[in-house]
Protein backbone atom coordinates (compact mmCIF):
# COMPACT_ATOMS: atom_id res chain seq x y z
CA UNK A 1 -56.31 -167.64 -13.40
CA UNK A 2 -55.86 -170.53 -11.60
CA UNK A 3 -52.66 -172.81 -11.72
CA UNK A 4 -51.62 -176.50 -11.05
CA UNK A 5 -50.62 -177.85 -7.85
CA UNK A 6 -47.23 -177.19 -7.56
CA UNK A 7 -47.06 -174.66 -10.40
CA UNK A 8 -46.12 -170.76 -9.17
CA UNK A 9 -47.46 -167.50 -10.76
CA UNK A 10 -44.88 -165.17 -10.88
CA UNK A 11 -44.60 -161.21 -10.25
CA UNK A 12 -43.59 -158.90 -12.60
CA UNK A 13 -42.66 -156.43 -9.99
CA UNK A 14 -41.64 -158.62 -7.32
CA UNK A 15 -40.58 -161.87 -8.04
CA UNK A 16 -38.21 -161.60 -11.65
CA UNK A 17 -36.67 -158.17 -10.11
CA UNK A 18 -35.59 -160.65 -7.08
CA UNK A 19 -34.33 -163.40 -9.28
CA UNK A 20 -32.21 -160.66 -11.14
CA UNK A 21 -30.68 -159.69 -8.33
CA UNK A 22 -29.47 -162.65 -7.03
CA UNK A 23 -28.45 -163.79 -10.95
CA UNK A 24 -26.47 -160.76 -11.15
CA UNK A 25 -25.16 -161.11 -7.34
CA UNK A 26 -23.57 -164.67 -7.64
CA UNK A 27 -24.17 -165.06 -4.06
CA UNK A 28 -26.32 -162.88 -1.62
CA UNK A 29 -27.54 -163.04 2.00
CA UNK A 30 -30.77 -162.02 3.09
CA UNK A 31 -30.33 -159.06 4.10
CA UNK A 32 -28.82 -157.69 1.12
CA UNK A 33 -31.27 -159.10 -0.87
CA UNK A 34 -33.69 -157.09 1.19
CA UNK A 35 -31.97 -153.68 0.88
CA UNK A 36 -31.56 -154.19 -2.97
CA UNK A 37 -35.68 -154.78 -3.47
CA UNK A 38 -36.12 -152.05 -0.87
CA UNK A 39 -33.75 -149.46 -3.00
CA UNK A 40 -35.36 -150.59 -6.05
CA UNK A 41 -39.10 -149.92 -5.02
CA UNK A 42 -39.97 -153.47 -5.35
CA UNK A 43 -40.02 -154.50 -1.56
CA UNK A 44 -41.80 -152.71 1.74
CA UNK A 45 -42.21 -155.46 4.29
CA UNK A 46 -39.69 -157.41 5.70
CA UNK A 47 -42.27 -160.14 6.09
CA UNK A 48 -43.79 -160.55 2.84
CA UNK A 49 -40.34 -160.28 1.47
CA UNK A 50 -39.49 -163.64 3.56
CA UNK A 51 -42.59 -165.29 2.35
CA UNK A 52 -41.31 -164.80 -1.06
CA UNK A 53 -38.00 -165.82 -0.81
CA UNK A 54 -39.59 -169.20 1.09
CA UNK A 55 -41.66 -169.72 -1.89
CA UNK A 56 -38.95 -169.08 -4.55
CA UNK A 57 -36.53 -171.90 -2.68
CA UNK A 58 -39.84 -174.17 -2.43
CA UNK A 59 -40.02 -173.97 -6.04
CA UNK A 60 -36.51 -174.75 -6.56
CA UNK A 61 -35.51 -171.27 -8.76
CA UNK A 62 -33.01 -170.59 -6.20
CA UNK A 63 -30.50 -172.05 -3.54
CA UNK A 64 -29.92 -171.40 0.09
CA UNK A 65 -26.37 -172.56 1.43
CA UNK A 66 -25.08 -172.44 4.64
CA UNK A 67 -21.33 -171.90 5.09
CA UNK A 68 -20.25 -173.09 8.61
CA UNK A 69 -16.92 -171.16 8.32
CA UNK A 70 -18.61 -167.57 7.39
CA UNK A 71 -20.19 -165.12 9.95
CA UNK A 72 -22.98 -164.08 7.58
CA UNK A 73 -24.85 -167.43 7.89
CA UNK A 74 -27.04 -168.56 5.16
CA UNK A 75 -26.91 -167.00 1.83
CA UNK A 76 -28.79 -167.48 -1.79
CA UNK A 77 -27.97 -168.36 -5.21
CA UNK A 78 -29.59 -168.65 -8.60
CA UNK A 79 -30.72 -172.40 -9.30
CA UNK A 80 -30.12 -173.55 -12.91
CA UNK A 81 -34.42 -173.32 -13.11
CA UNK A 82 -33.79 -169.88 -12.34
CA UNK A 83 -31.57 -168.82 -14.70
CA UNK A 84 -33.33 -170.89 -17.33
CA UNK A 85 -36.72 -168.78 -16.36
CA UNK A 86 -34.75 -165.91 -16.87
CA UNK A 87 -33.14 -166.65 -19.96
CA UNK A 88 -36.39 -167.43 -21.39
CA UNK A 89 -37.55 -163.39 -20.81
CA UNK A 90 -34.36 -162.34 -22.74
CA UNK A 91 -31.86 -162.17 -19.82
CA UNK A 92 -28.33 -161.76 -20.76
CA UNK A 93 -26.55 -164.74 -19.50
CA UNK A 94 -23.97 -166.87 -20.80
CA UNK A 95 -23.92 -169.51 -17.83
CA UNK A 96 -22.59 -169.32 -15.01
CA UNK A 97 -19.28 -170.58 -13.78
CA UNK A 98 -20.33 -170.21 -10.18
CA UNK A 99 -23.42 -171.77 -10.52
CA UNK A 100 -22.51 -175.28 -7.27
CA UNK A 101 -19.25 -172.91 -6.47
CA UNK A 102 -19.16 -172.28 -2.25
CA UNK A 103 -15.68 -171.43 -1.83
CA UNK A 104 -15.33 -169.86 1.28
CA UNK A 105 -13.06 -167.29 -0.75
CA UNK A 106 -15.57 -166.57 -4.03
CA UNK A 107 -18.70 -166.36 -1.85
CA UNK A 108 -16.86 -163.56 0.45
CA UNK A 109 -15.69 -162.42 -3.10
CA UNK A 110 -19.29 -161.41 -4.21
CA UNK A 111 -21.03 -160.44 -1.00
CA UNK A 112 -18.28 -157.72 -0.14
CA UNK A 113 -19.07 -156.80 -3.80
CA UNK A 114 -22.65 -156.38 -3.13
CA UNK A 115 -21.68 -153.69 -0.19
CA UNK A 116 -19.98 -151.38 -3.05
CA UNK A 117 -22.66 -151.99 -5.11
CA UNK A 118 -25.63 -151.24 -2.55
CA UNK A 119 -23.07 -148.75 -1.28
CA UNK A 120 -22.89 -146.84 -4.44
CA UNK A 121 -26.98 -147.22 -4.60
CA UNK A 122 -27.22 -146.05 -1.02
CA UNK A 123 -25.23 -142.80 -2.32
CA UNK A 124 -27.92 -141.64 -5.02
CA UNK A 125 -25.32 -141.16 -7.42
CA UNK A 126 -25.22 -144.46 -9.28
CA UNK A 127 -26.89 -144.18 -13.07
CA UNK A 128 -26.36 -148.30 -14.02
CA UNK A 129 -24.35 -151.06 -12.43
CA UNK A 130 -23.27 -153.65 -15.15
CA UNK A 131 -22.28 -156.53 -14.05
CA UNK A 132 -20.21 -158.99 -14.56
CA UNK A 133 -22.51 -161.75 -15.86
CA UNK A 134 -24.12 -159.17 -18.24
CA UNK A 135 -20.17 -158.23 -18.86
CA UNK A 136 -19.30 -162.29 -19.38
CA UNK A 137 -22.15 -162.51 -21.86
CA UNK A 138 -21.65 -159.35 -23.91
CA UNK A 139 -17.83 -160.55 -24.48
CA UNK A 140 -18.45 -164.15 -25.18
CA UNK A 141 -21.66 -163.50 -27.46
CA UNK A 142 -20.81 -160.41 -29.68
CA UNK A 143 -17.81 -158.35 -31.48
CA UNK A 144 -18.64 -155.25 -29.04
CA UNK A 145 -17.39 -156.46 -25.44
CA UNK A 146 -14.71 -155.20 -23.33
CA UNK A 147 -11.49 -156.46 -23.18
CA UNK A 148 -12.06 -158.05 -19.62
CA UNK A 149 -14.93 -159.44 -17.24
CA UNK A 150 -14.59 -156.91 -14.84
CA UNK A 151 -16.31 -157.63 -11.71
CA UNK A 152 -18.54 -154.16 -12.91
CA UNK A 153 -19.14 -151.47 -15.70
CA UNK A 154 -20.37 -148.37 -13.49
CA UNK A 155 -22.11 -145.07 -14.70
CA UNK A 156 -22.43 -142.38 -11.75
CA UNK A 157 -24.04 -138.96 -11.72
CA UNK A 158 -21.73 -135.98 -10.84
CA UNK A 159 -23.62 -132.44 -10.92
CA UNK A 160 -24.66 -132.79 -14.60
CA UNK A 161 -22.73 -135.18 -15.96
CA UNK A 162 -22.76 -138.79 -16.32
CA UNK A 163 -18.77 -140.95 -16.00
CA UNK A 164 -18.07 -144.17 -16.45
CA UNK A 165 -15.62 -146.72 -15.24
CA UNK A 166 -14.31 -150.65 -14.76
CA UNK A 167 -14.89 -151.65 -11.15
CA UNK A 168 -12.11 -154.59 -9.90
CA UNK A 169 -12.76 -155.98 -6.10
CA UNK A 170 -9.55 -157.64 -5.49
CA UNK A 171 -9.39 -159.72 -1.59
CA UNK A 172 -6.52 -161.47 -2.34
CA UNK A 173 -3.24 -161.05 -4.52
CA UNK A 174 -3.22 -163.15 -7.97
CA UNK A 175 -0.22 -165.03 -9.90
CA UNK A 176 2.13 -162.78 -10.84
CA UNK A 177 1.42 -163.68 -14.52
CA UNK A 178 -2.09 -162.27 -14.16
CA UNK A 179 -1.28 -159.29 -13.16
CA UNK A 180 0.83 -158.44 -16.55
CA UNK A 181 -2.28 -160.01 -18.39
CA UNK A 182 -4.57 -158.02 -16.93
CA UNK A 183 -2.51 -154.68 -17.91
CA UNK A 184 -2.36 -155.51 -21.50
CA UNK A 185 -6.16 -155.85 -21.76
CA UNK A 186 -6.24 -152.60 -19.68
CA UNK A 187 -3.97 -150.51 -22.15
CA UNK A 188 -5.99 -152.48 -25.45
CA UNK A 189 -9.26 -150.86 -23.64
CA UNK A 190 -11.34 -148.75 -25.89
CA UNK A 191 -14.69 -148.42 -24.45
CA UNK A 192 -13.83 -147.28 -20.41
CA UNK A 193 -10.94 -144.56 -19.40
CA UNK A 194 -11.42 -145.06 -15.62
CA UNK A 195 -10.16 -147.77 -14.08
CA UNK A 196 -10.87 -148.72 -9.93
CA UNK A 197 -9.35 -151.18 -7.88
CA UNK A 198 -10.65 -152.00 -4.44
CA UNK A 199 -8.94 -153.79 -2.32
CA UNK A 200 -8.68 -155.52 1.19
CA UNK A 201 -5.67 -153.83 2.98
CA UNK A 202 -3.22 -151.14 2.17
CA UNK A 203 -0.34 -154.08 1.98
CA UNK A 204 -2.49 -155.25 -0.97
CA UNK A 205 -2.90 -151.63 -2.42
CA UNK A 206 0.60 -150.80 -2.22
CA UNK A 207 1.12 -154.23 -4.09
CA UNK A 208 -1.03 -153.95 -6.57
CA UNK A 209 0.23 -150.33 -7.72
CA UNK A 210 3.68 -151.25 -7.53
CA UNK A 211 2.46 -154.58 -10.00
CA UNK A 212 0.88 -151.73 -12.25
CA UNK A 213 3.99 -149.67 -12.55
CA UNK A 214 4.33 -150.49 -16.68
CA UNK A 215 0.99 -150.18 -17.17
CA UNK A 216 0.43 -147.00 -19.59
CA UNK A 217 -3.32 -146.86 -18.70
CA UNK A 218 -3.90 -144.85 -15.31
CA UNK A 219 -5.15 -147.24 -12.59
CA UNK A 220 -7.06 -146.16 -9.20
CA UNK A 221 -6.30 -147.85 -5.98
CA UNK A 222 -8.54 -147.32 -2.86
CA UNK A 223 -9.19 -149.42 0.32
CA UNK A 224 -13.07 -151.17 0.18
CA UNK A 225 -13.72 -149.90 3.89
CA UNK A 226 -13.36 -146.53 2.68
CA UNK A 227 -15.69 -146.88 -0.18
CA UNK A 228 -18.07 -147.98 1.71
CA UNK A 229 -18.02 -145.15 4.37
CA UNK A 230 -17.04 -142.20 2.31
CA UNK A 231 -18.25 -143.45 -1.86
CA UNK A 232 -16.30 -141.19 -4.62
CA UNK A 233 -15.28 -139.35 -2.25
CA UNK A 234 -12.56 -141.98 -0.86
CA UNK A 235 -8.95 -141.59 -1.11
CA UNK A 236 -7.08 -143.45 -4.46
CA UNK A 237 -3.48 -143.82 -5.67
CA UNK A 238 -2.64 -143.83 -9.17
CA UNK A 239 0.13 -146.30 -10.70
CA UNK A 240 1.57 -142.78 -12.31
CA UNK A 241 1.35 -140.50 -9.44
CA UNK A 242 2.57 -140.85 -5.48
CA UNK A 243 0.17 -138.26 -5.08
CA UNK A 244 -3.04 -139.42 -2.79
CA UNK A 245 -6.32 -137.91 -4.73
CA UNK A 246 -10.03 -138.55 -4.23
CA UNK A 247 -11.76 -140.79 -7.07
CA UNK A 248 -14.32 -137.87 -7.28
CA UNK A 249 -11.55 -135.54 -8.44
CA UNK A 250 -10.81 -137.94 -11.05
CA UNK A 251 -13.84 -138.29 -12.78
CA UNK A 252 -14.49 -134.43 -12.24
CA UNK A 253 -10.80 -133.64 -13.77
CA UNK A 254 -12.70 -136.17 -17.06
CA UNK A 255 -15.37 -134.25 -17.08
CA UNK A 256 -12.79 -130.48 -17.48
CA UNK A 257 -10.77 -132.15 -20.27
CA UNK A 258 -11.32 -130.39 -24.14
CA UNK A 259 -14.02 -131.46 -26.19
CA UNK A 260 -12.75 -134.00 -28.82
CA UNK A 261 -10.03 -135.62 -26.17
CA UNK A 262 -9.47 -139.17 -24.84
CA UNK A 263 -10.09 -138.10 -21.62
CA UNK A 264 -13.35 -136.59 -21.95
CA UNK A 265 -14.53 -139.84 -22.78
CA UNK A 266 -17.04 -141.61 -19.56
């Protein structure tokens, strides 16, 4: 078939599982972008990858910014005729609140993200990454949604069993206020038991799980660095326990509960 000047054909298998990505990313660099295709069978060369990335930003359906102040250089975002090409094939989205947002701090925010998520992919464990703009749009759009946007809904593999849990990146501290927000949505949650917070620096870490000392939910707390270098496997500390455990053990210890219990819930 032959097409207008200035109209573009797009791929089924390479060019909407790109967009996706970089929907569901917020921000991404290139090279991210890259490993994500790669992982998901839907890029080989490094070369025709650029090309398409060239003629996606030539067609305006997505953005290239370039943040003096970061040492990643340039990275991509969605363009509002991206998102609307993607809504139009049925893709959950409720709009995007970071759609012209370059903060320094929120584009950091979503790259270190993508590490634990192409982290977690790298591993060969990881069943389904929600995230949070599929998240945003379930809440806002039906009676079935979580209680919060987490920054990701994760299902893993472990030996034969499939566990769940709500993934929180957190790079700086919030308002106090939040934080006793945040545990009441936690303790009304019906539809995750496990509960991970990554985090920056152990200052932040032991912060955060003195801040979650009246929560009655169990919280996780682990360092990002170690996520990415050892996965599940990385150290956590619980708001209830002064006990150091791995993250592994805790979805394992789900997995041992009775039949019929809370906790055997992924």
């Amino acid at each position: 078939m032959r097409y207008r000047k200035g109209m573009i054909a797009l791929s089924e298998v390479r060019d909407y599982p790109l967009l996706r990505c970089v929907l569901h990313s917020s921000f991404v660099t290139p090279a991210q972008l890259y490993e994500f295709m790669k992982l998901d069978y839907c890029a080989s060369s490094r070369n025709a990858f650029d090309n398409r990335l060239r003629r996606l930003l030539a067609h305006d359906l997505l953005m290239r910014h370039e943040i003096p102040t970061m040492s990643r250089g340039v990275v991509y975002s969605i363009s509002r005729a991206g998102a609307s090409e993607l809504v139009g094939r049925g893709e959950y989205y409720s709009g995007s609140p970071n759609i012209g947002k370059e903060s320094n701090g929120h584009v950091q925010h979503a790259l270190e993200l993508n590490d634990i998520h192409l982290a977690l992919k790298q591993g060969r464990t990881l069943v389904r990454w929600t995230p949070e703009s599929d998240i945003r749009s379930r809440n806002e759009f039906t009676g079935i949604g979580y209680v919060k946007d987490y920054d990701a809904v994760i299902v893993v593999r472990i030996d034969e069993h499939e566990s769940r849990f709500a993934l929180e990146y957190e790079r700086t501290q919030k308002a106090n206020g939040r934080y006793q927000e945040i545990q009441q949505r936690i303790q009304a949650e019906s539809d995750v038991r496990h509960f991970l917070y990554l985090v920056s620096n152990y200052d932040l870490l032991l912060f955060l799980v003195k801040k979650f000392e009246g929560c009655r939910r169990p919280v996780y707390f682990g360092l990002r660095q170690d996520f990415l270098t050892e996965g599940l496997c990385l150290s956590v500390q619980s708001n209830h326990s002064p006990v150091s455990t791995t993250f592994l053990a805790v979805l394992k210890h789900g997995h041992s509960c009775p039949s019929g219990s809370r906790a055997s819930a992924s």
